[in-house]
Protein backbone atom coordinates (compact mmCIF):
# COMPACT_ATOMS: atom_id res chain seq x y z
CA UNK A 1 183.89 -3.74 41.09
CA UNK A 2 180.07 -3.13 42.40
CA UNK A 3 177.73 -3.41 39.24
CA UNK A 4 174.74 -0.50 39.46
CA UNK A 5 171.63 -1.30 37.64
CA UNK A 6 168.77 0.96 36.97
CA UNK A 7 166.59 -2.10 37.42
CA UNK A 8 168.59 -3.33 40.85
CA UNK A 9 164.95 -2.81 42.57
CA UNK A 10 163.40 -5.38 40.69
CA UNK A 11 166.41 -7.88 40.41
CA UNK A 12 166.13 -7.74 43.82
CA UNK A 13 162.56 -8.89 44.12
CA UNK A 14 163.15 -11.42 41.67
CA UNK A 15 165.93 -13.13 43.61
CA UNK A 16 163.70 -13.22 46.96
CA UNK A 17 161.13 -14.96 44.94
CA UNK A 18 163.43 -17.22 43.63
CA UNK A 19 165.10 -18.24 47.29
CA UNK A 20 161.17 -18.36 48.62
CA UNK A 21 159.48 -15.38 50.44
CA UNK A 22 157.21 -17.05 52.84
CA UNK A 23 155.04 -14.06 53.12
CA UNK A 24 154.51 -13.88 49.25
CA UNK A 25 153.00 -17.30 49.91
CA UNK A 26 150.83 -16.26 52.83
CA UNK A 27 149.87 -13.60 50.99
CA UNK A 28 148.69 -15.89 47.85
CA UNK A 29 146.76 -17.78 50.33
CA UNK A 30 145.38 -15.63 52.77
CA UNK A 31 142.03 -12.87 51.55
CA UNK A 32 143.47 -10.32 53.67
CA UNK A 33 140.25 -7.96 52.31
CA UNK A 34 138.27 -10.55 53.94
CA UNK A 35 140.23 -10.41 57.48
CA UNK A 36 139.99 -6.59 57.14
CA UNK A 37 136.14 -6.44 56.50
CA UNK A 38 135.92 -8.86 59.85
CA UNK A 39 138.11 -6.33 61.93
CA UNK A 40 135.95 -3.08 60.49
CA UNK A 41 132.85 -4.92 61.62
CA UNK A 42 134.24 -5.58 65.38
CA UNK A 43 135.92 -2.43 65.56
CA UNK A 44 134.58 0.19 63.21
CA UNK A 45 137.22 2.96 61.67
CA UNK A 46 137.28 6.24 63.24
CA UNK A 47 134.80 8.88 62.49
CA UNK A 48 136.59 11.56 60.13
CA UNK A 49 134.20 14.33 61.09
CA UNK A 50 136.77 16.05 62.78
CA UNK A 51 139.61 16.03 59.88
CA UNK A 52 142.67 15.06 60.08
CA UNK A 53 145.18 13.22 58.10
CA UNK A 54 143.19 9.57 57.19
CA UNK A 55 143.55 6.28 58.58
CA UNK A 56 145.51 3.82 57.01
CA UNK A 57 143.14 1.19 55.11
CA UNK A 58 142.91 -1.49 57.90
CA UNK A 59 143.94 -4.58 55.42
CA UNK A 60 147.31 -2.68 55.15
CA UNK A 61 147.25 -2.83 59.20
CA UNK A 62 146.27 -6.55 59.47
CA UNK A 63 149.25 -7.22 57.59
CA UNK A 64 151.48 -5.09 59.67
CA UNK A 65 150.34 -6.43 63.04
CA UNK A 66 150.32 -10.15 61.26
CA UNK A 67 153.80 -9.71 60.47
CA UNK A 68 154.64 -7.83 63.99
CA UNK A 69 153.61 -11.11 65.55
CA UNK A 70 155.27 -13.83 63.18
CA UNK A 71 158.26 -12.29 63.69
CA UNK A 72 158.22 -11.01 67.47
CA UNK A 73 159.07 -7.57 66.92
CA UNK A 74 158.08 -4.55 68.87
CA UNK A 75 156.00 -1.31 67.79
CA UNK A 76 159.47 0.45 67.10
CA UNK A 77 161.17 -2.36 65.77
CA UNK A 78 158.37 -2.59 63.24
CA UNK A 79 158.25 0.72 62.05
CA UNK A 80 162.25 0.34 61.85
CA UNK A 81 162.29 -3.23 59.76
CA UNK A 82 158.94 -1.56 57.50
CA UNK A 83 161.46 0.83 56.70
CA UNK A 84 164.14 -1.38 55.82
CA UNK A 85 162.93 -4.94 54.63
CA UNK A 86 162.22 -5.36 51.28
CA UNK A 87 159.93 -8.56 52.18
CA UNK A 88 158.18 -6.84 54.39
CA UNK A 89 157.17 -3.68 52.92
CA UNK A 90 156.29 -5.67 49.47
CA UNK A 91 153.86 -7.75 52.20
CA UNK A 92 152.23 -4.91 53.60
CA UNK A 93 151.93 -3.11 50.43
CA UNK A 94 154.47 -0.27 51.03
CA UNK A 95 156.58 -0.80 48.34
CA UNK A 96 156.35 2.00 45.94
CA UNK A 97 154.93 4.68 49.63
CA UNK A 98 157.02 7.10 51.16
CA UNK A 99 154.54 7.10 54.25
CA UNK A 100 154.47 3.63 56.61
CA UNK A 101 152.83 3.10 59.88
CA UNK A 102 154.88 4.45 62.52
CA UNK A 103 154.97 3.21 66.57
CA UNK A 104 152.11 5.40 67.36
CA UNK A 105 150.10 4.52 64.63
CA UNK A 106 150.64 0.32 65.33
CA UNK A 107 149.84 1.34 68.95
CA UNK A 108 146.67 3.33 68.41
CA UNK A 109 145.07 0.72 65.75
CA UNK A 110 145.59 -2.42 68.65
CA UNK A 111 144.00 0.25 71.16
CA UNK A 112 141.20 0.70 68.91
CA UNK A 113 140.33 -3.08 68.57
CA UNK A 114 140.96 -3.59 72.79
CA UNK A 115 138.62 -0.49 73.21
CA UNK A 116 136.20 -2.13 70.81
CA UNK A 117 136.28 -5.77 72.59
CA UNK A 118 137.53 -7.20 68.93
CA UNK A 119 140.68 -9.25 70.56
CA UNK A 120 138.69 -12.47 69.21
CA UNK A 121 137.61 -11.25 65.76
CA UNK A 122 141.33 -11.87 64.37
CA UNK A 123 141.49 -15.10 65.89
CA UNK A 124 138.05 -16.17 64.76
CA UNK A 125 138.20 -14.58 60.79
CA UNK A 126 141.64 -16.76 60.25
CA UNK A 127 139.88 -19.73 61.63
CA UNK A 128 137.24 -18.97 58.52
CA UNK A 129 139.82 -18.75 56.32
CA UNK A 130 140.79 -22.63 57.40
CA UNK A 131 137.18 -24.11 56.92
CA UNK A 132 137.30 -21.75 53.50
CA UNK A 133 140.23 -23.63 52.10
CA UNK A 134 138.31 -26.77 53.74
CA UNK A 135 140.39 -27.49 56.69
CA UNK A 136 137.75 -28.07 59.21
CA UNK A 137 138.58 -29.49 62.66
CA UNK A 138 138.91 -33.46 62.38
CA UNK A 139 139.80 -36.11 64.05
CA UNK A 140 139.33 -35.78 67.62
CA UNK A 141 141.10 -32.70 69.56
CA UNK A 142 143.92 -32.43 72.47
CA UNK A 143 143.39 -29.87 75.13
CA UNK A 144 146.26 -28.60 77.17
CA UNK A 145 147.17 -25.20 78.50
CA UNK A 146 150.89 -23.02 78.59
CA UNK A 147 152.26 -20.39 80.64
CA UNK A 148 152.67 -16.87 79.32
CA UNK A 149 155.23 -15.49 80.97
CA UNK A 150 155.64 -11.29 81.27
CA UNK A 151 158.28 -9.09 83.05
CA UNK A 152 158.40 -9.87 86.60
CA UNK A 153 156.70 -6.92 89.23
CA UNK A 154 159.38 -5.47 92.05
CA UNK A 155 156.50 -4.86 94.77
CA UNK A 156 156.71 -4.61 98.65
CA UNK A 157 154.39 -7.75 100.61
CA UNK A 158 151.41 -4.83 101.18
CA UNK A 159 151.67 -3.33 97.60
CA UNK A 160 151.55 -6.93 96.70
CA UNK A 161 147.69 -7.76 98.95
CA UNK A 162 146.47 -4.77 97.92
CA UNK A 163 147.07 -5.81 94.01
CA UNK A 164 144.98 -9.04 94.67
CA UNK A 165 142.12 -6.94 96.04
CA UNK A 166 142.52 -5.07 92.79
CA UNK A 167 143.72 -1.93 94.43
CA UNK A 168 146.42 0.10 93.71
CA UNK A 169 148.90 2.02 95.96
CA UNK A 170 147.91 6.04 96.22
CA UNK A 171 151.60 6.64 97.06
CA UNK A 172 152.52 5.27 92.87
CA UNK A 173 153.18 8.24 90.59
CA UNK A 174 150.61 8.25 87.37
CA UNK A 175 154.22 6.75 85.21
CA UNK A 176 154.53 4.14 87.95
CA UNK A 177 151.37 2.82 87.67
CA UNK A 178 151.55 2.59 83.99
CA UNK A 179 154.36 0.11 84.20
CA UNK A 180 153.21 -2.32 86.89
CA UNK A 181 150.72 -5.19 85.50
CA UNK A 182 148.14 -5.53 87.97
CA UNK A 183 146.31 -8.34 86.30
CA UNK A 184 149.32 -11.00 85.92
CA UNK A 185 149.91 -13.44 88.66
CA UNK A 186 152.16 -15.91 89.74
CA UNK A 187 152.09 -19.54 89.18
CA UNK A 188 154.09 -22.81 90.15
CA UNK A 189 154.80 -25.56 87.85
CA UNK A 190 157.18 -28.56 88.25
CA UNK A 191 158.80 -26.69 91.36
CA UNK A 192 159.48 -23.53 89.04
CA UNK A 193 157.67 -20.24 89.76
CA UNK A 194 156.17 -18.27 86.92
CA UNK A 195 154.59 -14.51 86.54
CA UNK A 196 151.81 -13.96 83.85
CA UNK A 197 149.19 -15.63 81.93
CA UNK A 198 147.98 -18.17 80.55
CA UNK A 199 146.37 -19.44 77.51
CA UNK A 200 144.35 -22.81 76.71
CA UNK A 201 143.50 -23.98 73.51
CA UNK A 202 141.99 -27.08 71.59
CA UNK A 203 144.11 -28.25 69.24
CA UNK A 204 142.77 -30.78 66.08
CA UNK A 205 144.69 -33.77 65.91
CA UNK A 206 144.47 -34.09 61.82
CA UNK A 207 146.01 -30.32 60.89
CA UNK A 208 147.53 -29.66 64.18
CA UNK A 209 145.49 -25.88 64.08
CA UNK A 210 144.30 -24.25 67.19
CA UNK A 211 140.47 -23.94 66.95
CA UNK A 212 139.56 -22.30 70.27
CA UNK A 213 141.72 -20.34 73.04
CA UNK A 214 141.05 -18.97 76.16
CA UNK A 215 143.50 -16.13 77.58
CA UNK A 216 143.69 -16.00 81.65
CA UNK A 217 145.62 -15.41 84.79
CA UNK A 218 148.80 -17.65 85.31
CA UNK A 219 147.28 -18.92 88.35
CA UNK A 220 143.96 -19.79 87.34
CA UNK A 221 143.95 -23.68 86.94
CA UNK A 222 143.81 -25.67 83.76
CA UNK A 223 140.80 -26.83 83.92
CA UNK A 224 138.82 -24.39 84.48
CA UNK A 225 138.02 -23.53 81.24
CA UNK A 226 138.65 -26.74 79.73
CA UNK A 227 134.99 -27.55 78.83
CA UNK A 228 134.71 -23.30 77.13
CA UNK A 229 137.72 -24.53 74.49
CA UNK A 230 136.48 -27.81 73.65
CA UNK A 231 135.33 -27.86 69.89
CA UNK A 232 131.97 -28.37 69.03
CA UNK A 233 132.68 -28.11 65.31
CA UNK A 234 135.20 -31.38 65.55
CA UNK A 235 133.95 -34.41 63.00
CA UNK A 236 135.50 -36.54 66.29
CA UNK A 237 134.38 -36.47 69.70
CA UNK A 238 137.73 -37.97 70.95
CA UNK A 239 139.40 -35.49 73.19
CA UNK A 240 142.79 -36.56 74.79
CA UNK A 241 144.33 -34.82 77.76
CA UNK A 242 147.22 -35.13 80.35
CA UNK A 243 146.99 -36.15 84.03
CA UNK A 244 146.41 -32.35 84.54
CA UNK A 245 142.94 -32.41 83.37
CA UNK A 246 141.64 -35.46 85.80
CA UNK A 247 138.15 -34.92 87.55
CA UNK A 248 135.89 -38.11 87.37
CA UNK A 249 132.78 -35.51 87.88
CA UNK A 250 133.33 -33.81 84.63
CA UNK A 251 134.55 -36.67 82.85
CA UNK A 252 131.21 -38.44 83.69
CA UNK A 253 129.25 -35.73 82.48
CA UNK A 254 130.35 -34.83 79.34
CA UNK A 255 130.94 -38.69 78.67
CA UNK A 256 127.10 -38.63 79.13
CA UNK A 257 127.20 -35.63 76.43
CA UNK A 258 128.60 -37.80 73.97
CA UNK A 259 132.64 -36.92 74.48
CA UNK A 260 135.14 -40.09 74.22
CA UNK A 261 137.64 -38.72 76.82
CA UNK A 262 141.02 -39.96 76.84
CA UNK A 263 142.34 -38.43 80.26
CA UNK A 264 146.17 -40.01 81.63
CA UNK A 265 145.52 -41.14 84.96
CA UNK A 266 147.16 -39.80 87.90
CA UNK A 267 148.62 -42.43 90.58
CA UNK A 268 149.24 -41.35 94.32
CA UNK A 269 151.62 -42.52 96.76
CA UNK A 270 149.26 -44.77 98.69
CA UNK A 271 148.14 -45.97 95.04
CA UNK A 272 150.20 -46.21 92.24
CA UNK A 273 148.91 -46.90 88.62
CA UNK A 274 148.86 -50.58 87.23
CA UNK A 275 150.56 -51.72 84.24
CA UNK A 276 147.32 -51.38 82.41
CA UNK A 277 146.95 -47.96 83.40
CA UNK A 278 150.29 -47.05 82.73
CA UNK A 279 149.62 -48.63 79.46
CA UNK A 280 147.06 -46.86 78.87
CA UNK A 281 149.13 -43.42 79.29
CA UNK A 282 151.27 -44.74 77.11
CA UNK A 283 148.98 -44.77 74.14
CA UNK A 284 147.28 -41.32 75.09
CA UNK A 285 150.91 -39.69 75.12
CA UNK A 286 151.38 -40.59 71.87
CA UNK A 287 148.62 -39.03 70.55
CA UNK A 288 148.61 -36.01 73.10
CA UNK A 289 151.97 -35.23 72.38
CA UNK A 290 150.42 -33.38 68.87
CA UNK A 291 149.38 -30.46 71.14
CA UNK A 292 152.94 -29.26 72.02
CA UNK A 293 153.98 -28.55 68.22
CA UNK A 294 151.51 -25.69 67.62
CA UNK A 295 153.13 -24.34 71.11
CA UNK A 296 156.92 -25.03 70.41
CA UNK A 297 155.84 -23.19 67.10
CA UNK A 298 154.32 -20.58 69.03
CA UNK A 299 157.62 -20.65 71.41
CA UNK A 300 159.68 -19.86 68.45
CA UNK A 301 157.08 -16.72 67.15
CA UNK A 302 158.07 -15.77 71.15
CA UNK A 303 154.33 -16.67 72.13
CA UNK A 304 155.85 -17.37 75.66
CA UNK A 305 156.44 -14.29 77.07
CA UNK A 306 154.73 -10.84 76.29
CA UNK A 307 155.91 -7.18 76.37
CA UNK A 308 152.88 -5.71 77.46
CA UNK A 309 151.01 -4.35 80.18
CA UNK A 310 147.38 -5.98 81.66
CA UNK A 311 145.36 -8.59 81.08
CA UNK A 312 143.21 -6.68 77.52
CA UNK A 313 146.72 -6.18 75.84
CA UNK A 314 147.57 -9.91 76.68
CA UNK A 315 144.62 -11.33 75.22
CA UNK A 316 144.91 -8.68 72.04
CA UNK A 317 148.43 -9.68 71.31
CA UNK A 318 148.16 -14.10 72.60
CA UNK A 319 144.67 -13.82 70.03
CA UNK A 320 146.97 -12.06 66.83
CA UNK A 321 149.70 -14.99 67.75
CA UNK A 322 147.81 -17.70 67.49
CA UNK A 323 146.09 -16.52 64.34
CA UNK A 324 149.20 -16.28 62.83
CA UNK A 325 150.60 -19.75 63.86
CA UNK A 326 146.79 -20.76 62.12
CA UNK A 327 147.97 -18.83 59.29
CA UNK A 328 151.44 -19.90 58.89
CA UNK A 329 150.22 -23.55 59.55
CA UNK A 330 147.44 -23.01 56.77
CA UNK A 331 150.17 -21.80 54.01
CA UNK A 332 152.28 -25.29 55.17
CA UNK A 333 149.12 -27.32 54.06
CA UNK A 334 148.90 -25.91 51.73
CA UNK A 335 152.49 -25.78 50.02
CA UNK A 336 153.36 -29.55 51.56
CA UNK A 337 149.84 -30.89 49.23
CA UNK A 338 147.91 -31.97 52.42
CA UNK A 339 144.41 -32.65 50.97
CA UNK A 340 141.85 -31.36 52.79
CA UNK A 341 138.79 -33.98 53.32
């Protein structure tokens, strides 16, 4: 026989402490007021001169669209699982409200920070929450960059040139053009084609935490913004990359800035690498290799491949991501006892 309990709400929230609720913890560790204040300055609330029912306070939303992206869901299925999951509503702070942001409203607040240019300000308040709890970039820093992929366009060879001249067909119906991406592109890499975006980062070798990101085109080389996401802040001025990232020009100059680069070589048919320099590799793998965990993590978060439209929403939504792998990664630290020094 099923037991009832008039107190079967809060037994309930008891036991999920007791297994571990992971956003309880990010939640002890995280000043969500002081993400929220960051977001109001970037993108300030709408005006309420001409009524209407208010906003919903925009820590609240922080939390929903943190959650949105730890877990991969969609606008609907968030407003389904805010509904449903006790975890998450107790997280957001909808525990005891009849009302919870629906698909519209999730919709309408990431509009509001893409029409405000605030895609950054996420990325850039969790990052103060790290130096806060004194987890400032050390050690040196690998930069590498990863495909982003998004659903793959069905266009005809002239719809397709008049896309790259950043055109669009007059013959496409208003709902047509809503649904094609005209700011994705494709890409090759090891033999395999790819359609969508990409995003570099800088990645500390001590915490493993992404401290600067760049969000492009797939087909947009890797190193072209190499030098924008190196990290000035870094106690180290080691930086290790892969044979991707070899150009003896820039190397020399920032070399002359004071960088310790630690590029793999690249050998060629007509001259393959010596035992020294494949050596050499060797020893920068192993310390390289650090940059794929935050992206595996950010594989398993589905940070590989994006559900919406245009390049804005992709840097909105690849920004929120990373800031909650940051997040996430921060709560780990703190939980596993790594000292911060």
């Amino acid at each position: 026989m099923i037991k009832s309990s008039l107190f079967a709400s809060e037994e309930r929230e008891a036991k999920l402490d007791q297994l571990g609720d992971a956003l309880k913890v990010l939640g002890t560790h995280v000043d969500f007021a002081a993400l929220a204040a960051d977001i109001d300055r970037a993108a300030p609330r709408p005006s309420r001169a001409r009524g209407g029912r208010p906003p919903f306070p925009t820590e609240l939303m922080v939390r929903v669209l943190l959650v949105q992206q730890l877990f991969n869901l969609s606008d609907e299925q968030m407003e389904f699982q805010l509904l449903d999951c006790l975890s998450f509503q107790r997280f957001v702070g909808l525990r005891s409200s009849s009302q919870i942001p629906d698909r519209t409203t999730i919709w309408t607040f990431k509009e509001r920070l893409i029409a405000a240019g605030a895609s950054d300000s996420i990325f850039e308040a969790a990052n103060r929450q790290l130096a806060k709890h004194g987890y400032t970039a050390r050690g040196g820093q690998m930069v590498d960059a990863s495909i982003v992929q998004v659903p793959k366009q069905s266009v005809s060879r002239e719809e397709k040139a008049m896309i790259q001249e950043r055109a669009m067909p007059a013959d496409w119906s208003p709902a047509k053009r809503r649904q094609k991406d005209l700011d994705a592109r494709w890409t090759k890499k090891h033999g395999k084609s790819y359609f969508g975006y990409k995003v570099s980062t800088s990645v500390d070798k001590r915490y493993k935490l992404i401290r600067k990101m760049v969000v492009s085109t797939a087909s947009e080389h890797d190193t072209l913004h190499f030098e924008r996401v190196l990290d000035e802040g870094n106690t180290s001025r080691d930086v290790w990359t892969d044979r991707g990232y070899v150009d003896g020009e820039r190397e020399a100059r920032l070399i002359g800035q004071g960088w310790r680069m630690h590029t793999q070589r690249k050998g060629r048919a007509d001259k393959p690498l010596s035992e020294c320099q494949k050596r050499r590799n060797r020893r920068i793998a192993k310390i390289r290799a650090r940059v794929e965990h935050p992206f595996a993590s950010l594989a398993q978060m589905g940070g590989k491949a994006l559900r919406c439209i245009g390049l804005a929403r992709a840097t909105l939504n690849l920004h929120w991501k990373i800031a909650g792998y940051n997040l996430r990664r921060l709560c780990y630290l703190k939980v596993a006892g790594v000292v911060a020094f």
